[in-house]
Protein backbone atom coordinates (compact mmCIF):
# COMPACT_ATOMS: atom_id res chain seq x y z
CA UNK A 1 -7.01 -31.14 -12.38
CA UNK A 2 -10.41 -31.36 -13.55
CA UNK A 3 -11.33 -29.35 -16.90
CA UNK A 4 -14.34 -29.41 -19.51
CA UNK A 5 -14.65 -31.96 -21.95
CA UNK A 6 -12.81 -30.21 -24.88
CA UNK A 7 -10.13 -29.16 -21.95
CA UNK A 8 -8.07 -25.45 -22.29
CA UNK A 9 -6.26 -25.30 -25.38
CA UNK A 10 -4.97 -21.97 -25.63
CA UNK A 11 -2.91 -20.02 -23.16
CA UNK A 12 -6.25 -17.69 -22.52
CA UNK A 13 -8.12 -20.71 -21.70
CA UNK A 14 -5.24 -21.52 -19.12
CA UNK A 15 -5.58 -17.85 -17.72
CA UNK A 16 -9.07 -17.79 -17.00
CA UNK A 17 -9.20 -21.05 -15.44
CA UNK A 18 -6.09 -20.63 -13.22
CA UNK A 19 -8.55 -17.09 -12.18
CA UNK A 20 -11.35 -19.69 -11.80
CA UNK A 21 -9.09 -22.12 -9.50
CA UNK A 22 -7.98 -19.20 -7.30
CA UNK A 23 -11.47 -18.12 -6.68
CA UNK A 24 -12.34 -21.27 -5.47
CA UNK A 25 -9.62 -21.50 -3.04
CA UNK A 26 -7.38 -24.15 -5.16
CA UNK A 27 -4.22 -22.65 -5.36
CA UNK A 28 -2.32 -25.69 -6.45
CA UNK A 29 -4.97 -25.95 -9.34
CA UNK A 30 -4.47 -22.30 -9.67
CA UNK A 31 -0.90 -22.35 -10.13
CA UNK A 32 -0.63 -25.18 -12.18
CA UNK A 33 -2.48 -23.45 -15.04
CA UNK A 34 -0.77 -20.77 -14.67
CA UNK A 35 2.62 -22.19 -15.44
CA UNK A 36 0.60 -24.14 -18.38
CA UNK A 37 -0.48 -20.54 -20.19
CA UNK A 38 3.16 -19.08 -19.65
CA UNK A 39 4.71 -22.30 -21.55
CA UNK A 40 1.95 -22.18 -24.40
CA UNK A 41 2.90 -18.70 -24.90
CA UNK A 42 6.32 -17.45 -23.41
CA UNK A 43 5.98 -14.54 -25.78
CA UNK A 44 2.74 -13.37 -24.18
CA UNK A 45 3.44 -10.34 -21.34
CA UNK A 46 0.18 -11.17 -19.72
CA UNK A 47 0.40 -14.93 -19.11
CA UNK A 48 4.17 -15.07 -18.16
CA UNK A 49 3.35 -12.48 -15.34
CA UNK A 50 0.31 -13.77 -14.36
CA UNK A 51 2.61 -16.52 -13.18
CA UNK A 52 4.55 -14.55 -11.39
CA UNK A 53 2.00 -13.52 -9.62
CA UNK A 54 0.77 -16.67 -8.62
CA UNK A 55 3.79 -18.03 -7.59
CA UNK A 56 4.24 -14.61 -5.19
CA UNK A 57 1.06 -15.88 -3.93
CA UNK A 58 1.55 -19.45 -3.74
CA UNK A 59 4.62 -18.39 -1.36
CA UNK A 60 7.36 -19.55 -4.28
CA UNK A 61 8.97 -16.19 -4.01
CA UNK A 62 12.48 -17.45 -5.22
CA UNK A 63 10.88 -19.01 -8.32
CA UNK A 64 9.12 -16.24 -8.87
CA UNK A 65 11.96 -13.97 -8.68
CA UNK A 66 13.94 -16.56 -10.62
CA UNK A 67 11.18 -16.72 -13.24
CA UNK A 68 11.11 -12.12 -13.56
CA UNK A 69 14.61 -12.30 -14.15
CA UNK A 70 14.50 -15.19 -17.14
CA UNK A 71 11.79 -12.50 -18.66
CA UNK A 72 13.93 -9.57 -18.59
CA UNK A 73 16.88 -11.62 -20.07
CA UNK A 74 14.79 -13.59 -22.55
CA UNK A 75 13.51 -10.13 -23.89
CA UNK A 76 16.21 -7.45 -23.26
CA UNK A 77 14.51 -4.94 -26.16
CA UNK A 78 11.15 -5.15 -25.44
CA UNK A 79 9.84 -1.96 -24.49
CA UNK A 80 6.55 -3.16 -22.47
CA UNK A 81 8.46 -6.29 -21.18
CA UNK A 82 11.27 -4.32 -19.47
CA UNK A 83 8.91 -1.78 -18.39
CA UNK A 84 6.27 -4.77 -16.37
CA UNK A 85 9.44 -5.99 -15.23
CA UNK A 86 10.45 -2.97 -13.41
CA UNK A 87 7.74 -2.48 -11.89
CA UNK A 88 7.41 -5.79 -10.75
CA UNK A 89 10.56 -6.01 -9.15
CA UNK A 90 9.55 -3.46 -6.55
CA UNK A 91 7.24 -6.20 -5.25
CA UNK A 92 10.76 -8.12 -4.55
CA UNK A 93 12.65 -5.31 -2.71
CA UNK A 94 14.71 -4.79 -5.65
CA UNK A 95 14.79 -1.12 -6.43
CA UNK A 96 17.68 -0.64 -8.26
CA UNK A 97 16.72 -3.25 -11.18
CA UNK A 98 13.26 -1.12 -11.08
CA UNK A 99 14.70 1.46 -11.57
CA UNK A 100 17.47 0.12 -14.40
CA UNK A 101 14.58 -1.49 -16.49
CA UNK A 102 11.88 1.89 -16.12
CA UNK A 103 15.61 3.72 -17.69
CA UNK A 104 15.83 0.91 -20.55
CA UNK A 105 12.21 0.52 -21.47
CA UNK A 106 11.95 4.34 -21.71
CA UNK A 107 15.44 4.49 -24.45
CA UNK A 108 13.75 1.73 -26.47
CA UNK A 109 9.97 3.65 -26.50
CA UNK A 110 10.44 7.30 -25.41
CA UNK A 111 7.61 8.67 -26.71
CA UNK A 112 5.42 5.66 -24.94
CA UNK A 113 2.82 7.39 -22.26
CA UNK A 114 2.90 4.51 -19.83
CA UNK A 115 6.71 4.15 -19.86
CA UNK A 116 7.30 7.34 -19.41
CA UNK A 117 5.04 8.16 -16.48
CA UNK A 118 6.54 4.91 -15.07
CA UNK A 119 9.59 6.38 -15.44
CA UNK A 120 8.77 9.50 -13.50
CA UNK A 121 7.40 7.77 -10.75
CA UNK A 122 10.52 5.92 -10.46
CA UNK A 123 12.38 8.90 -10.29
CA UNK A 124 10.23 10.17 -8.24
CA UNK A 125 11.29 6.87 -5.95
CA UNK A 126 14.46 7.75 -5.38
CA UNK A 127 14.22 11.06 -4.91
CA UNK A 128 14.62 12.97 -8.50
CA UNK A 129 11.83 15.20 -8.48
CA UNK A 130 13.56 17.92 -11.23
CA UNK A 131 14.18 14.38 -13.39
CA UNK A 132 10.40 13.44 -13.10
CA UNK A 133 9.24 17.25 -13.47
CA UNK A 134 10.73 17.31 -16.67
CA UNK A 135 9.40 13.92 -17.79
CA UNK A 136 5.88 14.73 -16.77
CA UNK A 137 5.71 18.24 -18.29
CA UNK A 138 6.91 17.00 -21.98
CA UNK A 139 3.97 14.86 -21.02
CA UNK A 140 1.55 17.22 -20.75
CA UNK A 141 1.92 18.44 -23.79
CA UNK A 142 1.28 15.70 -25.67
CA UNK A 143 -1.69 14.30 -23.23
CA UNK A 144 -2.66 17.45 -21.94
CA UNK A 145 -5.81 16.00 -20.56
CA UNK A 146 -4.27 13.04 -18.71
CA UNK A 147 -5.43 13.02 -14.95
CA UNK A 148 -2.52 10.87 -13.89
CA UNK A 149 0.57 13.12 -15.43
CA UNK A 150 -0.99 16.16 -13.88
CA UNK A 151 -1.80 13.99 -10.55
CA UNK A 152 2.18 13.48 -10.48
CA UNK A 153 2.76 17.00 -10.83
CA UNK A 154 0.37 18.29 -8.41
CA UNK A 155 1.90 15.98 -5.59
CA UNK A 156 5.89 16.99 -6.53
CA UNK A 157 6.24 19.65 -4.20
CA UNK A 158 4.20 22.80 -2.81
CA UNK A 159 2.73 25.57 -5.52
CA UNK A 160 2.39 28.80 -5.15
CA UNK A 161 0.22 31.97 -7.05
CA UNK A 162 3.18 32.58 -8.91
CA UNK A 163 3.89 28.65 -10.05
CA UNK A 164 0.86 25.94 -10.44
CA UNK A 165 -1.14 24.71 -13.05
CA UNK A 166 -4.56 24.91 -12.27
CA UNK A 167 -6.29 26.45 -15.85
CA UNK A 168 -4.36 23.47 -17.42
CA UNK A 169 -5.78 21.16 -15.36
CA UNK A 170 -9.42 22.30 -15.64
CA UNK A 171 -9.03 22.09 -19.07
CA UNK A 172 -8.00 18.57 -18.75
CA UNK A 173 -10.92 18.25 -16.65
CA UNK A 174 -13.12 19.70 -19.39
CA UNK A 175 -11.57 17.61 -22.12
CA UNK A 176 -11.40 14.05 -20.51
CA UNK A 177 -13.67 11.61 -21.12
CA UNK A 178 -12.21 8.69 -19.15
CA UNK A 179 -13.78 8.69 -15.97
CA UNK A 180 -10.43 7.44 -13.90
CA UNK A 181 -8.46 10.23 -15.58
CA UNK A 182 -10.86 12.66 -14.92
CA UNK A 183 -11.02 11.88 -11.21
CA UNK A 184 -7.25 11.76 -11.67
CA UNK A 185 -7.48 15.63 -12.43
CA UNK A 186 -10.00 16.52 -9.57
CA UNK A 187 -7.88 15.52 -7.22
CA UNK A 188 -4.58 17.47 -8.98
CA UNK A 189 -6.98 20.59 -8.62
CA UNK A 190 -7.83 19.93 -5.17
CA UNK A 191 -3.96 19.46 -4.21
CA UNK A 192 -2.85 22.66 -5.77
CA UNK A 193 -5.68 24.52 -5.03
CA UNK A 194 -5.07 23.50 -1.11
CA UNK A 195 -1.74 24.70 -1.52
CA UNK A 196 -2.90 27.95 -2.81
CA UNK A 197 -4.95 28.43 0.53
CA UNK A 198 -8.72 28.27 -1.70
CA UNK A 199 -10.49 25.34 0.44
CA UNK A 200 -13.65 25.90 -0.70
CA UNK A 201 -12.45 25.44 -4.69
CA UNK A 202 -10.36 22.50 -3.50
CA UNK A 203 -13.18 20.78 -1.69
CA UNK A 204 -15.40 21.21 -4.61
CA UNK A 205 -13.19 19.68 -7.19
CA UNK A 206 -12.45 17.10 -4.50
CA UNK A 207 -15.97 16.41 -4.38
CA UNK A 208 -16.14 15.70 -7.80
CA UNK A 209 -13.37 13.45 -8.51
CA UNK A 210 -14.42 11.23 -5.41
CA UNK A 211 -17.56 11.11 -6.83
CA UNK A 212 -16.76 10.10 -9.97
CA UNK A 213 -14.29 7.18 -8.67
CA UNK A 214 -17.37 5.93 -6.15
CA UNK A 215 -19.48 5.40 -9.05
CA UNK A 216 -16.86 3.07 -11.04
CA UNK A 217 -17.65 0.40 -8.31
CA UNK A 218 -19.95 -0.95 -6.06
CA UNK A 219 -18.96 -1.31 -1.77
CA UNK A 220 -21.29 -1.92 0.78
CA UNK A 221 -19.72 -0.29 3.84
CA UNK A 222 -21.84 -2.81 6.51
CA UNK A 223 -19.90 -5.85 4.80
CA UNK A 224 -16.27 -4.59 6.59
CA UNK A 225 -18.15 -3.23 9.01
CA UNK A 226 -18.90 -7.18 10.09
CA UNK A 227 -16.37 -8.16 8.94
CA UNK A 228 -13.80 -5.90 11.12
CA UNK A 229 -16.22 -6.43 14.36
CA UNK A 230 -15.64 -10.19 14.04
CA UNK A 231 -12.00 -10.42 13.48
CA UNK A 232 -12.14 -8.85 17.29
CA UNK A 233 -14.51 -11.55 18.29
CA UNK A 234 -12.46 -14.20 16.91
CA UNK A 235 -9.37 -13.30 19.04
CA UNK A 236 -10.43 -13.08 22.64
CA UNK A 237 -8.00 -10.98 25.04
CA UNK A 238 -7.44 -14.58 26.91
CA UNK A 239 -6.24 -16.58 24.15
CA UNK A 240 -3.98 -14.28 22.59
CA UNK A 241 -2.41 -13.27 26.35
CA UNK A 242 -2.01 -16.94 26.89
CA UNK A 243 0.10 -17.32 23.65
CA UNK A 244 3.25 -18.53 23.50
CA UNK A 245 6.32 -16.00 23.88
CA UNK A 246 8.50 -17.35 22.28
CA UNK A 247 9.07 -18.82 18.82
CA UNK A 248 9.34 -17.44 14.75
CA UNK A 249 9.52 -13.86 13.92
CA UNK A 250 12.17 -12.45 16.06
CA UNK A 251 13.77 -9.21 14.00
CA UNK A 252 10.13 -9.07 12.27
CA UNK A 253 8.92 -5.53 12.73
CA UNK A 254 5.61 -5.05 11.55
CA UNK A 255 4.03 -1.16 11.16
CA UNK A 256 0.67 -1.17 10.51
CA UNK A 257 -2.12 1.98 10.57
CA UNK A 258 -4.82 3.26 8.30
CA UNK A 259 -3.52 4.09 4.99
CA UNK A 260 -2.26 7.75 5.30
CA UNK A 261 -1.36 7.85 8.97
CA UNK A 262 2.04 7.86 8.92
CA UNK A 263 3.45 4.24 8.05
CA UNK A 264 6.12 5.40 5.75
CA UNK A 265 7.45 7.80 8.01
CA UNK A 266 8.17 5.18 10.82
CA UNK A 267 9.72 3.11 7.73
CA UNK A 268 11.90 5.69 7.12
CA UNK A 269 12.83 6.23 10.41
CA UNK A 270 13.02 2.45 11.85
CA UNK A 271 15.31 1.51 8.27
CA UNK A 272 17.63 4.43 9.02
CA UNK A 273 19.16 2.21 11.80
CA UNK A 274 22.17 -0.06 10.87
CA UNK A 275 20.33 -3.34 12.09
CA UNK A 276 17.24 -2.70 10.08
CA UNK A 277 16.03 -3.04 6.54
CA UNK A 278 12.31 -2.11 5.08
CA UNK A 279 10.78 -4.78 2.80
CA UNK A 280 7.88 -1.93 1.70
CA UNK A 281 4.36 -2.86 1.57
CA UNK A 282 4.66 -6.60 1.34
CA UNK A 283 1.59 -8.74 0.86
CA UNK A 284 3.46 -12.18 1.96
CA UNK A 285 1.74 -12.48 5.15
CA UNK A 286 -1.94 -11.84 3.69
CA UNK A 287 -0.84 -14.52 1.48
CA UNK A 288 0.22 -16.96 3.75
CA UNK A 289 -3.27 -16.58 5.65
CA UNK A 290 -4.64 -17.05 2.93
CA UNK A 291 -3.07 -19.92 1.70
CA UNK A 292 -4.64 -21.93 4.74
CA UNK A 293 -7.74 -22.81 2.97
CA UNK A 294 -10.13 -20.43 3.30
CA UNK A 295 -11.06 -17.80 0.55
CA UNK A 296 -13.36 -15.42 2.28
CA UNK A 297 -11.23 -12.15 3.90
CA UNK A 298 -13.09 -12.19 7.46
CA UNK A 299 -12.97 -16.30 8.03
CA UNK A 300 -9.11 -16.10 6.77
CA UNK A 301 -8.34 -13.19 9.61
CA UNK A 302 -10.39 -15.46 12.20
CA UNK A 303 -8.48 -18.28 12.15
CA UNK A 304 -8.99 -18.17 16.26
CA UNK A 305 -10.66 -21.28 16.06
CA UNK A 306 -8.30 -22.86 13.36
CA UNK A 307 -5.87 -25.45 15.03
CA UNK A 308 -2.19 -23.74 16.18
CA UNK A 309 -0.67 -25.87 13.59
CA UNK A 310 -2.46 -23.24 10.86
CA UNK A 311 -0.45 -20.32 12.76
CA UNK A 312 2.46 -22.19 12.76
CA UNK A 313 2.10 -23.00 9.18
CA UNK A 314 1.57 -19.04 8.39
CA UNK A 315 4.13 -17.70 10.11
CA UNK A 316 6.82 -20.19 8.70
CA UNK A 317 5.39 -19.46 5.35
CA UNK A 318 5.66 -16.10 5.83
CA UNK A 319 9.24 -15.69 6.78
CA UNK A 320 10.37 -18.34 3.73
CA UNK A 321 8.64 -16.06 1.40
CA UNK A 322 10.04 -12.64 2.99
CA UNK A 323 13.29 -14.25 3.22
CA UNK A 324 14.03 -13.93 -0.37
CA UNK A 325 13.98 -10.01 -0.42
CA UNK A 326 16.07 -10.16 2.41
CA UNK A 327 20.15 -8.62 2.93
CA UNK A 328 20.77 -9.84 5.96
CA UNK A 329 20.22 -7.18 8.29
CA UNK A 330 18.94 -8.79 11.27
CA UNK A 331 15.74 -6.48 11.66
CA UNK A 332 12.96 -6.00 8.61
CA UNK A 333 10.07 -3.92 8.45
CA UNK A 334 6.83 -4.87 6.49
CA UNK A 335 4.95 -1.75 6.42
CA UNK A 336 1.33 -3.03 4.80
CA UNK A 337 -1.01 -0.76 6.50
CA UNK A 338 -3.47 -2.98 6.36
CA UNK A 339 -1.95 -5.84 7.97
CA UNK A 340 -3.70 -4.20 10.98
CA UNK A 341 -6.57 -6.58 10.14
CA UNK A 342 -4.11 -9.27 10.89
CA UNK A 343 -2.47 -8.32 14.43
CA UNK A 344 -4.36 -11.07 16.23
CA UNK A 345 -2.83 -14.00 14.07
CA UNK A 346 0.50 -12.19 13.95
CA UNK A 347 0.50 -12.51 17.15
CA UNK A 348 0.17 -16.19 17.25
CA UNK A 349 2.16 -17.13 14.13
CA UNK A 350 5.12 -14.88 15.23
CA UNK A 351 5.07 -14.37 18.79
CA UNK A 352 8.27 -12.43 19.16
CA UNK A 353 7.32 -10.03 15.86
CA UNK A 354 6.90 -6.69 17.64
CA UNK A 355 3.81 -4.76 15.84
CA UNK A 356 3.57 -0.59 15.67
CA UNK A 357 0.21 0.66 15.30
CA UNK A 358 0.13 4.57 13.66
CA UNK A 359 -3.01 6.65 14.55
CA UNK A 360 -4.13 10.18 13.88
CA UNK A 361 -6.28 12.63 14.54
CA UNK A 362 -9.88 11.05 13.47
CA UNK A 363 -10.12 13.88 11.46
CA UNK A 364 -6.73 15.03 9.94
CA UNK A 365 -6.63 10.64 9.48
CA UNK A 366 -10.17 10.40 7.23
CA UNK A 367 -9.33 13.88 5.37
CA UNK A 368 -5.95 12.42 4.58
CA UNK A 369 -7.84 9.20 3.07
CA UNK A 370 -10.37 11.12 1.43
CA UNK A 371 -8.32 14.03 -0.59
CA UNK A 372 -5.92 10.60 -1.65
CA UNK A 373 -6.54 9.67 -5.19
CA UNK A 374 -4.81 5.68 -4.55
CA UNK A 375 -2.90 3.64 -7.43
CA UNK A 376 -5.12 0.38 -6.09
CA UNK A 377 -9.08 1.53 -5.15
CA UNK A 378 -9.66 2.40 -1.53
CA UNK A 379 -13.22 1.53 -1.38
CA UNK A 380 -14.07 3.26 1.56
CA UNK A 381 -12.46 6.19 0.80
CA UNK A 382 -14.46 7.97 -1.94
CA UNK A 383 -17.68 9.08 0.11
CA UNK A 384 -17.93 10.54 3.56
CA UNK A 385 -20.41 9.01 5.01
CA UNK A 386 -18.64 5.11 4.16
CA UNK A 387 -15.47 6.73 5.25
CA UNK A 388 -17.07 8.02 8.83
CA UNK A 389 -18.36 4.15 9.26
CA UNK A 390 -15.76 2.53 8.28
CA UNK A 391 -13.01 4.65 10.78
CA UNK A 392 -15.02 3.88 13.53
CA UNK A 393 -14.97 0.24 12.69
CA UNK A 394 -11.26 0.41 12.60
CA UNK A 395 -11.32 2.41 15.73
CA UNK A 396 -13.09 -0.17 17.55
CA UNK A 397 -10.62 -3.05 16.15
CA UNK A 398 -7.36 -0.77 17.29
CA UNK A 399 -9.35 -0.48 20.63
CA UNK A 400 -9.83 -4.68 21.13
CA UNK A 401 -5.60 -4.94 19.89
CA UNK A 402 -4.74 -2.92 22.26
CA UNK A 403 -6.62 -4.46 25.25
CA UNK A 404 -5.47 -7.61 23.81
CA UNK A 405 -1.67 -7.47 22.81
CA UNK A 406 -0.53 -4.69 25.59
CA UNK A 407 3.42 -6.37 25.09
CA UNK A 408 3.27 -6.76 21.34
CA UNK A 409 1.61 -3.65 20.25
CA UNK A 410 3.06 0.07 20.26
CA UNK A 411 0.23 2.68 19.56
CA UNK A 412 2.02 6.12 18.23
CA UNK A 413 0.54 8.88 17.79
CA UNK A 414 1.40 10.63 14.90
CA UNK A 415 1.06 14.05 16.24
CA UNK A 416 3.32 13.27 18.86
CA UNK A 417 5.43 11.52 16.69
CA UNK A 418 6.16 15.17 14.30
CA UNK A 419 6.19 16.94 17.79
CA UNK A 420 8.55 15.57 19.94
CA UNK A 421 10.39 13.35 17.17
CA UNK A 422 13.48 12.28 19.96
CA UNK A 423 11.34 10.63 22.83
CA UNK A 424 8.79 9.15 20.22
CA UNK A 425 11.96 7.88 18.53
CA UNK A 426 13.17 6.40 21.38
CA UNK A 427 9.90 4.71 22.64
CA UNK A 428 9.50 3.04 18.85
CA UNK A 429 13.15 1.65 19.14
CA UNK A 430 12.86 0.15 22.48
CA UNK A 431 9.92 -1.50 21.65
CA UNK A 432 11.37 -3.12 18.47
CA UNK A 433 14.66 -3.94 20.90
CA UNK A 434 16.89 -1.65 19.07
CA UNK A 435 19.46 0.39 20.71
CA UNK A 436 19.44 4.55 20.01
CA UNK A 437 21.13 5.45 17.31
CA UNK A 438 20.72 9.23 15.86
CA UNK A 439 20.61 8.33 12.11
CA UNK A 440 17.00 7.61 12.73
CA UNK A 441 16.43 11.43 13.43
CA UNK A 442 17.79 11.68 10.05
CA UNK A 443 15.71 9.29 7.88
CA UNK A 444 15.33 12.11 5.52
CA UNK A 445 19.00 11.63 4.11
CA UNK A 446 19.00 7.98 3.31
CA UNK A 447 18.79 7.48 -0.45
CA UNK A 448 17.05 4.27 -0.71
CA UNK A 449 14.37 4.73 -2.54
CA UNK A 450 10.47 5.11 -1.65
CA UNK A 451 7.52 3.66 -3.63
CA UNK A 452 4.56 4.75 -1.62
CA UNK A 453 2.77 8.00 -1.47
CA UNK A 454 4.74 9.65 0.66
CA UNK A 455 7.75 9.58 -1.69
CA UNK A 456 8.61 13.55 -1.33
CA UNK A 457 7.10 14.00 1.98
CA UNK A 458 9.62 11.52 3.53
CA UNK A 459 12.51 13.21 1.86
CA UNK A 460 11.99 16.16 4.59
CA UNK A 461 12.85 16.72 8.04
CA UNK A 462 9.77 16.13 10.27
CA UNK A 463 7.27 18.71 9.80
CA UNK A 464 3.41 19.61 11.45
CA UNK A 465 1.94 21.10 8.54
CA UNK A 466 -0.22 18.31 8.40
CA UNK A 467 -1.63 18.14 11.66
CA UNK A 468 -4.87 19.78 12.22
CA UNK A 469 -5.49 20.12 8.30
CA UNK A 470 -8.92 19.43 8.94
CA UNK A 471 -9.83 22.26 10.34
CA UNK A 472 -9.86 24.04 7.07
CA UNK A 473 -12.50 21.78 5.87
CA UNK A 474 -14.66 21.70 8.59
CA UNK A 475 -17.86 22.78 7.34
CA UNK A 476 -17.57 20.27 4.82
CA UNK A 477 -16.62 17.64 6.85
CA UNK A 478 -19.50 18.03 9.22
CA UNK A 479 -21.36 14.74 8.12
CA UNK A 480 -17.86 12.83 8.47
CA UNK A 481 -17.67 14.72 12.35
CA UNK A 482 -21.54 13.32 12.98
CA UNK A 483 -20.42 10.01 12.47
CA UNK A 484 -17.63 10.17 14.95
CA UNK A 485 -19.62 11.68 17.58
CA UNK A 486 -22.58 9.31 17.62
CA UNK A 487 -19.98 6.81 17.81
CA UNK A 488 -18.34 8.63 20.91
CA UNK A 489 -15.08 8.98 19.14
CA UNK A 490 -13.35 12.32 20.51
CA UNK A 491 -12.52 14.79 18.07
CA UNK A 492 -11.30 17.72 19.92
């Protein structure tokens, strides 16, 4: 490994150059400096998880894993240890030691603001709501003007006249000077307010708080725009019809989708069979692409041109690396939304992984996006007009995998899904080659816990609420609708 002349000395020098090597596509490099910082300093939370992390990444899940449990047993009464640790294990499948360390962090620092929304939210993930509403209230009055406590609260259940908390939260508004937590609160306004039937108040503090979050960052919606319309050009229908059949990946279910369209629902219901287990929102396979050399997102998903050896090497990477948050079931689920970037060399590094592809209502799909205040930055999400451009990219991508993977590729609607929940139940099975069984009508009973989102909503029977939404907004979503149209998108 090459260094400067004086060489890293300290374990920040070994952090930012293990940042550097990553950026530069040298993940050996990369990882090697990482392990260097997290021996110079075992003590220090940031390196010995930035490790982690690279190891996830490098595909050395089992080390990794290996490595998060030597931290929580090297420091069993350190508050903001045990609480990073919890939170990390959800990246490994491993719920109930989230869960277990959010509990013990919280006893050792109760009065900690991070720890105990943490907490909440992994009560939250297993279905506690009265636990987490309790936790989150004594919050508020201590942080009264924290955007992410009342964000929690706003999405716990549906308020009414008679029950919500919208003076506190304009207050909070009022009083924050933190531009994330301020956003934070917009968005708790515009979810309470919408459940107290005033669009027009909850578009206008919706309005705001995007606002605010689009000017934290800079996006230049043309740059996915190319970059989606090339990933289509770089996997020709003939080439992916004239893959091979057979090989990796059998039992690998893979549900994919914009984010908000469903994803977690299908989870739900494809884990509530016997044969099948969800891995959540895995990023092993966008790791394994990327591990193939190149460090640039649209060249890594078209690797059309790359030699079949590089799929090969993916999708064996892949399953090593999923294989550790494994129980044995013979069926998983990785439910990454956006792994619908990747369907082309899915295809081709696991041809008998069967892929599920959720769509919306154009509409209900980018007002679902947009009124979403996400954990990790949605880029496109924030202003209308971005949003609009970037939907009908991904409509034209959805359009190409479905000409293109017609055997691998189940398109469900999710309006038909909520509508007719037996047939479309049945269809999703038999394209994953499961036999019926009627627990998956019942996802809403299984207890295992949920860390996206949709944590409540997915505790419910099926309901259609949520399907034409947009209509309530529809004046304001008129630049949005101009998009579509030019574009030739239907949105009747």
């Amino acid at each position: 490994m090459q260094t400067n002349s004086a060489g890293p000395q300290t374990a920040t020098d070994w952090l930012k150059l293990s940042v550097t090597f990553q950026q530069q596509g040298r993940y050996a490099s990369m990882l090697d400096a990482a392990r260097r910082a997290s021996d110079i300093a075992p003590d220090d939370l940031v390196a010995r998880f930035h490790e982690i992390a690279c190891l996830q990444f490098a595909g050395e899940t089992r080390i990794a894993l290996q490595r998060l449990q030597q931290i929580e047993s090297d420091h069993p009464h350190n508050a903001p240890f045990l609480f990073r640790t919890g939170e990390t294990y959800v990246q490994f499948n491993r719920h109930a030691d989230y869960h277990r360390c959010c509990a013990r962090a919280f006893a050792l620092a109760p009065k900690d603001p991070d720890i105990r929304l943490g907490l909440a939210r992994a009560l939250i993930s297993r279905g506690d709501a009265v636990g987490a509403e309790a936790l989150l209230s004594e919050a508020t009055k201590e942080r009264p003007a924290d955007g992410d406590v009342w964000l929690e609260i706003a999405r716990l259940r549906r308020w009414t006249a008679a029950d919500n908390h919208v003076e506190s939260i304009e207050r909070a508004v009022a009083d924050s000077s933190n531009p994330s937590s301020k956003a934070a609160s917009c968005y708790a306004l515009h979810k309470e307010l919408d459940d107290l039937g005033q669009a027009a108040r909850a578009m206008s503090w919706l309005q705001i708080g995007a606002k605010t979050l689009r000017s934290t960052f800079s996006y230049r919606a043309e740059v996915d725009e190319a970059m989606l319309a090339t990933i289509a050009r770089s996997f020709p229908g003939e080439r992916l019809r004239n893959a091979p059949s057979t090989g990796p990946g059998r039992g690998a279910i893979f549900v994919v989708g914009l984010p908000r369209s469903g994803t977690t629902l299908v989870d739900r219901i494809l884990s509530a069979h016997p044969l099948v287990e969800s891995l959540g929102e895995c990023r092993d396979f966008a790791y394994a692409v990327a591990r193939i050399g190149s460090t640039d997102a649209a060249s890594r998903n078209q690797s059309s041109a790359s030699p079949a050896s590089d799929h090969e090497t993916v999708g064996r990477s892949y399953l090593a690396a999923v294989d550790v948050y494994r129980t044995g079931r013979p069926y998983f689920v990785d439910k990454a939304p956006m792994n619908f970037l990747s369907c082309g060399l899915i295809r081709l590094a696991l041809p008998e992984a069967r892929i599920v592809m959720l769509r919306r209502h154009p509409l209900d799909s980018c007002l679902a996006i947009h009124r979403t205040c996400f954990r990790e930055r949605l880029p496109f999400a924030y202003d209308l007009q971005e949003l609009g451009r970037y939907y009908v990219a991904w409509h034209r991508l959805v359009e190409h995998w479905c000409k293109t993977l017609p055997d691998r590729l189940l398109v469900m609607p999710y309006e038909s899904l909520v509508t007719d929940a037996e047939t479309e139940t049945r269809r999703l099975l038999s394209h994953c080659g499961l036999d019926w069984n009627p627990r998956c009508l019942n996802f809403h009973l299984s207890e295992s816990s949920v860390t996206t989102l949709s944590a409540n909503q997915v505790r419910q029977p099926l309901y259609r609420s949520s399907v034409g939404h947009w209509k309530k907004y529809a004046r304001e979503l008129d630049p949005l609708v101009r998009i579509l149209r030019d574009a030739g998108i239907p949105i009747h």
